[in-house]
Every structure is written in C-alpha cells, then in structure tokens.
Protein backbone atom coordinates (compact mmCIF):
# COMPACT_ATOMS: atom_id res chain seq x y z
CA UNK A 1 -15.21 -23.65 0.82
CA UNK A 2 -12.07 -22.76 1.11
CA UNK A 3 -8.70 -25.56 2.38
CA UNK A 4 -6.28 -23.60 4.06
CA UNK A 5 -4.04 -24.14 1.34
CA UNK A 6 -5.87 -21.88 -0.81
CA UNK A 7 -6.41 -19.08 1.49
CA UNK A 8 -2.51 -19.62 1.97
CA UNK A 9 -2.46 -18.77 -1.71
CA UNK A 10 -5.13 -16.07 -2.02
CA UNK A 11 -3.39 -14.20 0.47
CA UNK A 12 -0.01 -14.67 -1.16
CA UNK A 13 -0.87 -13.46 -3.97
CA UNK A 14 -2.55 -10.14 -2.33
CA UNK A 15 0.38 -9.31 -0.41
CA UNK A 16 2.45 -9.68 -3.39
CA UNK A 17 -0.05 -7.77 -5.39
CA UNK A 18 -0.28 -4.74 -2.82
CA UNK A 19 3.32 -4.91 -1.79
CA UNK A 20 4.11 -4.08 -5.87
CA UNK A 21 1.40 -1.08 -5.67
CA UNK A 22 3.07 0.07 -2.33
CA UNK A 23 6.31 0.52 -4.05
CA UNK A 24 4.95 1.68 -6.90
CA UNK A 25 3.21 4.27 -5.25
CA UNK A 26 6.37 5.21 -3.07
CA UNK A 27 8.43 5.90 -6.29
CA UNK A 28 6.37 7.70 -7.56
CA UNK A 29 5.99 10.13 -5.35
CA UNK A 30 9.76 10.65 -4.90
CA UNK A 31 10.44 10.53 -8.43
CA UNK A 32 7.43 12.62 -9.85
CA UNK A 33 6.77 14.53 -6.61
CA UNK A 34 6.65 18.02 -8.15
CA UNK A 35 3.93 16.90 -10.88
CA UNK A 36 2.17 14.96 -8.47
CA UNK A 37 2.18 18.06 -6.25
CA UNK A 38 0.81 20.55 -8.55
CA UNK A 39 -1.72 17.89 -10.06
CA UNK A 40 -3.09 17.64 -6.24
CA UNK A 41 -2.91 21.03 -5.55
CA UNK A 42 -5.29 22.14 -8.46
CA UNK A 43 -7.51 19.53 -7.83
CA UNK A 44 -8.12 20.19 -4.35
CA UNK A 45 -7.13 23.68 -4.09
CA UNK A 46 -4.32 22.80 -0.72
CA UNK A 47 -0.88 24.04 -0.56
CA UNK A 48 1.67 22.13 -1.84
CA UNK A 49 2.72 21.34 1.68
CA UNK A 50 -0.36 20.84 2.95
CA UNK A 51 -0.38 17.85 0.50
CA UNK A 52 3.57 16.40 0.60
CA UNK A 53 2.67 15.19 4.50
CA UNK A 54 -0.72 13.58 3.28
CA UNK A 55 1.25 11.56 0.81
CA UNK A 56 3.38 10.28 2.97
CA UNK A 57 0.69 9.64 5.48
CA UNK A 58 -1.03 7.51 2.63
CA UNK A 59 1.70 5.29 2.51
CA UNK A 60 2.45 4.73 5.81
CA UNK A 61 -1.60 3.51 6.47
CA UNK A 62 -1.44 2.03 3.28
CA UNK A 63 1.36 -0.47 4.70
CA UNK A 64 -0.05 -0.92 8.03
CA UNK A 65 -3.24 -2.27 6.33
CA UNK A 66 -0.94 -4.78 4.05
CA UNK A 67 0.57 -5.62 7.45
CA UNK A 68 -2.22 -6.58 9.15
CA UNK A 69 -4.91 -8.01 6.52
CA UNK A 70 -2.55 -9.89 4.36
CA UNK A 71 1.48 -10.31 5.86
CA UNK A 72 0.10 -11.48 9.34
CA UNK A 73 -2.61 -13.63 8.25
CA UNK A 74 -0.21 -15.45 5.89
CA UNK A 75 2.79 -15.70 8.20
CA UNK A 76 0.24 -17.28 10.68
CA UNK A 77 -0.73 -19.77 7.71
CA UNK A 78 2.45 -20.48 6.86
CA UNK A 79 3.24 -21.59 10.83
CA UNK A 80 0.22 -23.68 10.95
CA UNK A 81 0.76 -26.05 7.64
C-alpha cells in the first residue's frame, strides 16, 4: 500500500517525466517540422496540412492529460501534507 508520501513522489516524478516528453515533442515539431511532415505524409498518405493541425492538436490533448492525471493530483497532495 501506498503512504501518501509516495504517491506524492510517483506522481512527481510522472509529471516531470511527461512534462520533458511534452517539450520534447513540441521542439521537435517546430524545429524538424518539414521532415516530420513528409515522414507523416508518406506514411499515411494526408496532405501536409491535413497533418500540421493534427500535430498541434496532439500536443494540446497531450497537456491537458498531464494536467489533469498528474499536475492536479500532485498540487492537491502537496496542499494536504
């Protein structure tokens, strides 16, 4: 079983883990954006800007579901220790 303590911890570590593939994944698609747009384009045979709004769209769900499932669990952690 888990103290709160730890789940304090586990979820620190997640959100610092997914907040590092969130920027990761946002500088990569405005530095390699023509790459990754060709890449996609092949693979799924869609337009490049078809694709350019899903990418964006990815990240923006993407950092709603850190927000939720990890930042607001841990901020409500943090105010209850």
């Amino acid at each position: 079983m888990l103290t709160l303590s730890q789940l304090q911890t586990l979820l620190g570590w997640c959100l610092v883990i997914h907040l590092v593939m969130l920027t990761v994944t946002a500088v990569l698609v405005v530095a390699v954006r023509p790459l990754l747009l060709r890449i996609h384009a092949s693979l799924t045979g869609l337009t490049e800007t078809q694709i350019l709004p899903m990418y964006f769209r990815f990240i923006a769900y993407y950092k709603m579901l850190v927000v939720v499932f990890f930042l607001v669990p841990y901020i409500g952690l943090l105010m209850m220790t």
